[in-house]
Protein backbone atom coordinates (compact mmCIF):
# COMPACT_ATOMS: atom_id res chain seq x y z
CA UNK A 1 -38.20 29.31 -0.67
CA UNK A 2 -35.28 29.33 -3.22
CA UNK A 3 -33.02 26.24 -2.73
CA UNK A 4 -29.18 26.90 -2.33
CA UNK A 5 -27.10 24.02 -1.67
CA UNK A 6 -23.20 24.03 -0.03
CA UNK A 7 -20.73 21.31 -0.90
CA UNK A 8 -17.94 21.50 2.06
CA UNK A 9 -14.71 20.65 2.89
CA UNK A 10 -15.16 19.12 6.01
CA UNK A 11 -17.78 19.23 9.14
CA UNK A 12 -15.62 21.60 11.18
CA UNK A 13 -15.83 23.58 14.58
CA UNK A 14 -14.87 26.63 12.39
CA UNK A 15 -17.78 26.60 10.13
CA UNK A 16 -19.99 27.40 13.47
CA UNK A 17 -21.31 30.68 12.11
CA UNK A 18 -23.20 28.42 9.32
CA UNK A 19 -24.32 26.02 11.30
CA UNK A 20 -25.90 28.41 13.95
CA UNK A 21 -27.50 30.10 10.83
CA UNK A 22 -29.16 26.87 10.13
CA UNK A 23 -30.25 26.81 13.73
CA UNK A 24 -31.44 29.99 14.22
CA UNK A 25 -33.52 29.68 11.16
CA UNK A 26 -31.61 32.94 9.79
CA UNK A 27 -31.49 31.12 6.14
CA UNK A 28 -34.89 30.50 5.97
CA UNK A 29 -35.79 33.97 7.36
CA UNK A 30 -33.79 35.39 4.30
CA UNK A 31 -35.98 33.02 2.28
CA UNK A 32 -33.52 30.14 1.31
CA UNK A 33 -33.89 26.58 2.09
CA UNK A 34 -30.10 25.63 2.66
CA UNK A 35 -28.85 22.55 2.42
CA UNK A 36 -25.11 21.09 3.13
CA UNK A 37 -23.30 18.13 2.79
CA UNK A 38 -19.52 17.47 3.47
CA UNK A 39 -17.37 15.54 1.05
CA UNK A 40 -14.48 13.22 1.98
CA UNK A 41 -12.47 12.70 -0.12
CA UNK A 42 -12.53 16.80 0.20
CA UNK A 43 -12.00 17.38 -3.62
CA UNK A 44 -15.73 15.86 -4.01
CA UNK A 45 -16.41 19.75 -3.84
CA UNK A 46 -15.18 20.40 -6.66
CA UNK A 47 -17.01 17.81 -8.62
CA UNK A 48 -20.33 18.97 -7.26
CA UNK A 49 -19.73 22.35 -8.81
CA UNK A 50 -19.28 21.06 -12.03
CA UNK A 51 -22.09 18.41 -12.01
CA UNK A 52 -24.55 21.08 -10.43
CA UNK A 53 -25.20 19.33 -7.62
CA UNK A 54 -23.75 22.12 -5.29
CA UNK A 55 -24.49 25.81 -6.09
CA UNK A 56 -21.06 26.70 -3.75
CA UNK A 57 -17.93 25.38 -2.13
CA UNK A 58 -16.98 25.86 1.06
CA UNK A 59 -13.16 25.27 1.47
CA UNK A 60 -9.90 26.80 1.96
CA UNK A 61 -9.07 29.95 -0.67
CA UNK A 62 -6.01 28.30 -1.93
CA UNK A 63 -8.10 25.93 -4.10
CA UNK A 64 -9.83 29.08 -6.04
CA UNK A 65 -5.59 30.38 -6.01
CA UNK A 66 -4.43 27.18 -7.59
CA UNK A 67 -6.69 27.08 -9.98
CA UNK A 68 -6.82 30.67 -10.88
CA UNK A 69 -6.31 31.29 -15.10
CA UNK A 70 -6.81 27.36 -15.94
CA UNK A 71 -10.30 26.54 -17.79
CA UNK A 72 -11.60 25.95 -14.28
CA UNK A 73 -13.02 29.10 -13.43
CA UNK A 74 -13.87 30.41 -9.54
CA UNK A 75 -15.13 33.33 -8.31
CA UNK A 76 -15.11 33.32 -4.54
CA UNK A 77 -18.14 35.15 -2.77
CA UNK A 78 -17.25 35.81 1.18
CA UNK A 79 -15.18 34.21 3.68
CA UNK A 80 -16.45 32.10 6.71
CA UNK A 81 -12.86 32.16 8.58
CA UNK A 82 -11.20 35.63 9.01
CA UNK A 83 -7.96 33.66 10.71
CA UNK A 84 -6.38 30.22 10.64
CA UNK A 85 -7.58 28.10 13.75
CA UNK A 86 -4.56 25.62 13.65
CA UNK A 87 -2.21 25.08 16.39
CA UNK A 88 1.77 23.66 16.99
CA UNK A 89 1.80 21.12 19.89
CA UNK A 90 5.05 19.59 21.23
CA UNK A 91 5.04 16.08 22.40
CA UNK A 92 5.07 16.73 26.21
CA UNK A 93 8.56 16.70 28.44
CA UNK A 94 9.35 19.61 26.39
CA UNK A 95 10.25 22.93 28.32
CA UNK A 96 10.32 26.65 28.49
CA UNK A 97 9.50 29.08 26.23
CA UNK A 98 8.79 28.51 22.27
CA UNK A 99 9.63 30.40 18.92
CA UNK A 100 9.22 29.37 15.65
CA UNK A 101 13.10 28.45 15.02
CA UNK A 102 12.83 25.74 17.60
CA UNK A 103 11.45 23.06 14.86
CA UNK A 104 15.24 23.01 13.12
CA UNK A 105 16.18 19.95 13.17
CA UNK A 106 12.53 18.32 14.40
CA UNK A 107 10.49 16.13 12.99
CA UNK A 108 6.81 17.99 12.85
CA UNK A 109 3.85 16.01 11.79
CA UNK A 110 1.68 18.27 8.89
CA UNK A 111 -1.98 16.79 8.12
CA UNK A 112 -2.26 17.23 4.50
CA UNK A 113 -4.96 14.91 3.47
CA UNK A 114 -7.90 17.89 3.85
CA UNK A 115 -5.61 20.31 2.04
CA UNK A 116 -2.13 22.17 1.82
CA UNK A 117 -2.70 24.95 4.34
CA UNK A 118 -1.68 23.45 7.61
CA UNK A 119 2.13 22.79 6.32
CA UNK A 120 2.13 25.87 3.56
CA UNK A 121 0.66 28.45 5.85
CA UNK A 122 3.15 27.27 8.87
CA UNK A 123 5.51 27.49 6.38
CA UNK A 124 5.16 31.02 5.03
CA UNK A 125 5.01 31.90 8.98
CA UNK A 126 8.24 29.92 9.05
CA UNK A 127 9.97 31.80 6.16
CA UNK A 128 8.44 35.41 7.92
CA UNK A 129 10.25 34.74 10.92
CA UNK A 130 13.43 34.06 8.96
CA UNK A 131 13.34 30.45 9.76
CA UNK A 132 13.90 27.82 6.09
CA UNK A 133 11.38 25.13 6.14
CA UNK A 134 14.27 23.06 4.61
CA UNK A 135 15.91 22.84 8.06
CA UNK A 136 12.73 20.93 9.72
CA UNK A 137 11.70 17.88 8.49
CA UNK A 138 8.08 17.38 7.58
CA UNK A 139 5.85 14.29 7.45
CA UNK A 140 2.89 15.21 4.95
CA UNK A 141 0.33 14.19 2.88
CA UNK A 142 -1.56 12.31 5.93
CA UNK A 143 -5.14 12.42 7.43
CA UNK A 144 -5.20 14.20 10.82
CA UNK A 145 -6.08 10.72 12.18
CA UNK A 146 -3.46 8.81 10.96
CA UNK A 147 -0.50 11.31 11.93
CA UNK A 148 -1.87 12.01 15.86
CA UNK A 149 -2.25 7.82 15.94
CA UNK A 150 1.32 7.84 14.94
CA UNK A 151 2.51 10.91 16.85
CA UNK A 152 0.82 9.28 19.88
CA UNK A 153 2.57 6.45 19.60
CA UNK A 154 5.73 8.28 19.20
CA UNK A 155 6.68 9.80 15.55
CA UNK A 156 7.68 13.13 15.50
CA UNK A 157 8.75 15.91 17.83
CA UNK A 158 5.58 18.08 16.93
CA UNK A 159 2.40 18.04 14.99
CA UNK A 160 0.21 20.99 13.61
CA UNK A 161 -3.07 20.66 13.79
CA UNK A 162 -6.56 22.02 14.47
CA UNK A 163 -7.50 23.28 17.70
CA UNK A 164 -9.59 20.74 18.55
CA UNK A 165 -7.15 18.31 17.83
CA UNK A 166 -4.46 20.00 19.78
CA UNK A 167 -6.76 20.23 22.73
CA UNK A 168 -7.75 16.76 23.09
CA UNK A 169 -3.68 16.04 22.78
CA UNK A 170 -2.48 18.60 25.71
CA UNK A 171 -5.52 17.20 27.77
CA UNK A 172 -4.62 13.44 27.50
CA UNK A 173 -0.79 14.66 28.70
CA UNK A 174 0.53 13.58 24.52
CA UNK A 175 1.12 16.60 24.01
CA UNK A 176 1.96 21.07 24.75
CA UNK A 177 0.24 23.45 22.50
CA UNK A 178 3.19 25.52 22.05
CA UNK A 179 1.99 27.86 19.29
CA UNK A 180 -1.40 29.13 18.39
CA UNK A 181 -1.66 30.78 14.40
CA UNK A 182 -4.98 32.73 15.98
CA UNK A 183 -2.66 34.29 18.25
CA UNK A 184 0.58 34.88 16.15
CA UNK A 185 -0.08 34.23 12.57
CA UNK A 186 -1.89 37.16 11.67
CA UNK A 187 -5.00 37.66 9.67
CA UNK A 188 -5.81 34.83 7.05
CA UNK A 189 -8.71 34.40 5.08
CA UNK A 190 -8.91 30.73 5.28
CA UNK A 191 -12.43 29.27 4.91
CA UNK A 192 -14.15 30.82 1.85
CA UNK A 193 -17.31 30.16 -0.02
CA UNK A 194 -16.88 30.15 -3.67
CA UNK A 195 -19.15 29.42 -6.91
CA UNK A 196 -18.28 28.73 -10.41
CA UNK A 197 -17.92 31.71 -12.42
CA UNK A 198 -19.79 31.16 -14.85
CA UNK A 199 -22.85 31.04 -12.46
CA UNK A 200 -22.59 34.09 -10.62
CA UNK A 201 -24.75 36.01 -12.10
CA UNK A 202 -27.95 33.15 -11.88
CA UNK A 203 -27.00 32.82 -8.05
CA UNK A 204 -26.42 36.38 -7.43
CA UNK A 205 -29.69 37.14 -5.52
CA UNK A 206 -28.85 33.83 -3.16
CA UNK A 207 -25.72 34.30 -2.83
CA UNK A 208 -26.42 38.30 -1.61
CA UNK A 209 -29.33 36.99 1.25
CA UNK A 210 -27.13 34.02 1.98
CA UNK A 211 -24.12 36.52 2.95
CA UNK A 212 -26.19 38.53 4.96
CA UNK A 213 -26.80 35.80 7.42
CA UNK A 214 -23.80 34.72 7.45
CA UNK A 215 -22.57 37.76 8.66
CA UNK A 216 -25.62 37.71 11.09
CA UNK A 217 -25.28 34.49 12.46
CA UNK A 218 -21.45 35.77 13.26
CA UNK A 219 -22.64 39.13 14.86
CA UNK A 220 -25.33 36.60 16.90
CA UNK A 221 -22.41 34.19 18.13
CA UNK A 222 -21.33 36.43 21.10
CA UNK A 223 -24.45 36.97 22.51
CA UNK A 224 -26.36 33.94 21.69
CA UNK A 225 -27.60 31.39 25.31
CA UNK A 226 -24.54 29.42 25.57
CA UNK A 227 -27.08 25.93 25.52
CA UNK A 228 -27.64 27.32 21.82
CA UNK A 229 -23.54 26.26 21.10
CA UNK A 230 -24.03 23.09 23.30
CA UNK A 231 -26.89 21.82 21.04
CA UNK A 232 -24.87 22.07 17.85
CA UNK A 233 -21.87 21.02 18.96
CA UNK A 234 -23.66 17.98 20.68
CA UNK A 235 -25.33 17.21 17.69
CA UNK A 236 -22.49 17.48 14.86
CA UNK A 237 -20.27 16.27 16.99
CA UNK A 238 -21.87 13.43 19.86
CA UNK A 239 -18.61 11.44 20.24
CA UNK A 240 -16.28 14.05 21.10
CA UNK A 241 -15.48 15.30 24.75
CA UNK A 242 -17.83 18.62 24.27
CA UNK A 243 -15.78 20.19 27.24
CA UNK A 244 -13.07 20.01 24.65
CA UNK A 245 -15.31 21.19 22.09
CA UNK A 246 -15.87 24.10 23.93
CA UNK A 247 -12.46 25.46 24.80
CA UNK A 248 -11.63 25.37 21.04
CA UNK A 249 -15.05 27.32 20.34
CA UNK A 250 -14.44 29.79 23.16
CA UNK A 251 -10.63 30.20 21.73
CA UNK A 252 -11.73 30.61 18.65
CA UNK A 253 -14.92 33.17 19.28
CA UNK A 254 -12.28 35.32 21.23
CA UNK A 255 -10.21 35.63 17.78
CA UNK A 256 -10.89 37.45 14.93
CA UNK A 257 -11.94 33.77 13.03
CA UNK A 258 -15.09 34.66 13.14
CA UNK A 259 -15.17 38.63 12.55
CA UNK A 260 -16.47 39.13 9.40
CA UNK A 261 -17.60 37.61 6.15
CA UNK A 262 -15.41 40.16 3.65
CA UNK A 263 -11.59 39.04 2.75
CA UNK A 264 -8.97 41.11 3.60
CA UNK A 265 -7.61 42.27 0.74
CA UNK A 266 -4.32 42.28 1.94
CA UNK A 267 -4.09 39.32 4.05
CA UNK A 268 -5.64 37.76 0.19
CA UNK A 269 -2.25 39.16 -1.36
CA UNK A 270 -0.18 37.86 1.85
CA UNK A 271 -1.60 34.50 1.47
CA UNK A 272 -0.70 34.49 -2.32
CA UNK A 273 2.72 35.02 -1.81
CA UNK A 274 2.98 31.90 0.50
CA UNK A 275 1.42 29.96 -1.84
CA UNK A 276 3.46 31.28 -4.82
CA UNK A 277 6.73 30.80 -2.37
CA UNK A 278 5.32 27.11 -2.12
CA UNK A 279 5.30 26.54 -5.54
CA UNK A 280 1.52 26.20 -5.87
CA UNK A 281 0.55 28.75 -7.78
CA UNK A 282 2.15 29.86 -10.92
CA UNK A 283 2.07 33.54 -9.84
CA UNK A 284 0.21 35.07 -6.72
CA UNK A 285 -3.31 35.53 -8.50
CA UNK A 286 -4.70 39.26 -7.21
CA UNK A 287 -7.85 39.68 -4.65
CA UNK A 288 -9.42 41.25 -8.19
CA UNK A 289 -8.69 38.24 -10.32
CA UNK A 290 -10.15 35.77 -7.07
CA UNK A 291 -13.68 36.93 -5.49
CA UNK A 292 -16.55 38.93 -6.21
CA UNK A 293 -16.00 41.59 -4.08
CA UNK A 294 -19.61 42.65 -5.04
CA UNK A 295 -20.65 40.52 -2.15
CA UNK A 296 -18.37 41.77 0.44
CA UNK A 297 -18.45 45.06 -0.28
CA UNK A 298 -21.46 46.08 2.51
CA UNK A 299 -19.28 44.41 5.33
CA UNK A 300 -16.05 46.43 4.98
């Protein structure tokens, strides 16, 4: 068996497709012993890559983006998330219908403790739909925790959040899920795996096999027994409502989040602009300049 190991983000719902991998025994069908650890803080990713410990990142692409040209080199390899499974929820007593330009004048809570792309990709939908960000007043730089304890007890007029999270808020009565970015924000290659550059070439082989059941384990999801989703979700996650757990996995497995493990190159470029609107990158960096397409090329 040849050892790869993952450094992640987080220990999401929308990293299912790996974790049923690990399940199914795909990885070690394909001959890899795979092993994964999340990092909080997040940017503990990063520091794996560059001690060794971690072969490849799992994260959002705007971290490869952001540090695209600097002396910290990234090459990302395939995506896990083909959309962005984030959600707008109103606190509840709000009526009728919903658009975008409705949050002038609001204050909407952002998580930004995980990463930028809950308030930076709302806001590039924002600026789309002709609405200025400047005209809504945002509470960042927060865990998810922290800003649905406060928003619960009453700060703020919305929140964005993850699905799961905006679930469990319309169920208690907190809160309306008012706007779903699966639905109306478009294609969005959010998740990606990535690798330093300079170690492409030694992880090639792995990398290639690890891909391929990936994109298995995603072609599996629609047709695997139901119980098979129970047991992981039970498992990773034993203290949340799994009824919960399972709307936001059926939501997202009737998206395109998990349709395939190749970027789109022009949902890359979209996604680029936001950021370079945002101010975090210095100029949108080019699919090219970003991933290995040598590894997504077969799933196009």
């Amino acid at each position: 068996m040849d050892k790869l190991t993952i450094s992640a983000t987080a220990n999401g719902l929308n990293y299912l497709p790996e974790y049923l991998a690990d399940q199914e025994g795909l990885f070690h069908d394909a001959g890899l012993e795979v092993t994964a650890v999340a990092r909080d803080p997040w940017t503990g990713v990063l520091d794996d890559l560059e001690t060794g410990q971690a072969d490849i990142a799992l994260g959002g692409l705007w971290v490869p983006a952001m540090y695209a040209g600097s002396e910290r080199e990234l090459s990302v390899v395939c995506q896990l998330n083909h959309q962005f499974p984030m959600a707008i929820a109103v606190r509840e007593g709000s009526s009728g219908d919903f658009a975008l330009e409705d949050l002038l004048g609001k204050v909407v809570l952002a998580p930004g403790a995980g990463g930028s792309a809950p308030y930076e990709f709302t806001a590039g939908l924002l600026r789309e739909a002709g609405v200025d960000p400047a005209g809504i007043r945002f509470v960042r730089d927060l865990s998810t925790a922290m800003l649905v304890e406060l928003f619960t007890a009453g700060l703020g007029d919305a929140i964005i959040a993850d699905l799961v999270t905006a679930t469990e808020l319309e169920a208690s009565g907190t809160a309306r899920i008012v706007f779903r970015h699966l639905d109306d924000g478009g294609i969005m290659p959010n998740s990606v795996y990535y690798c330093r550059t300079e170690r492409v070439a030694e992880l090639r082989d792995r990398i290639t096999r690890f891909t391929a059941a990936i994109d298995t384990a995603m072609r599996l999801l629609p047709t695997v027994d139901p119980h098979t989703v129970d047991d992981i979700l039970k498992r990773r996650w034993p203290e949340k409502d799994q009824g919960i757990l399972r709307e936001a996995q059926r939501q997202m497995a009737a998206s395109a989040v998990w349709d395939t493990v190749a970027i789109d190159e022009t949902a890359s470029d979209r996604w680029m602009r936001i950021l370079a609107e945002g101010g975090l990158v210095r100029s949108a960096p080019s699919y090219a300049s970003l991933a290995d397409d040598s590894f997504m090329a077969d799933y196009r």
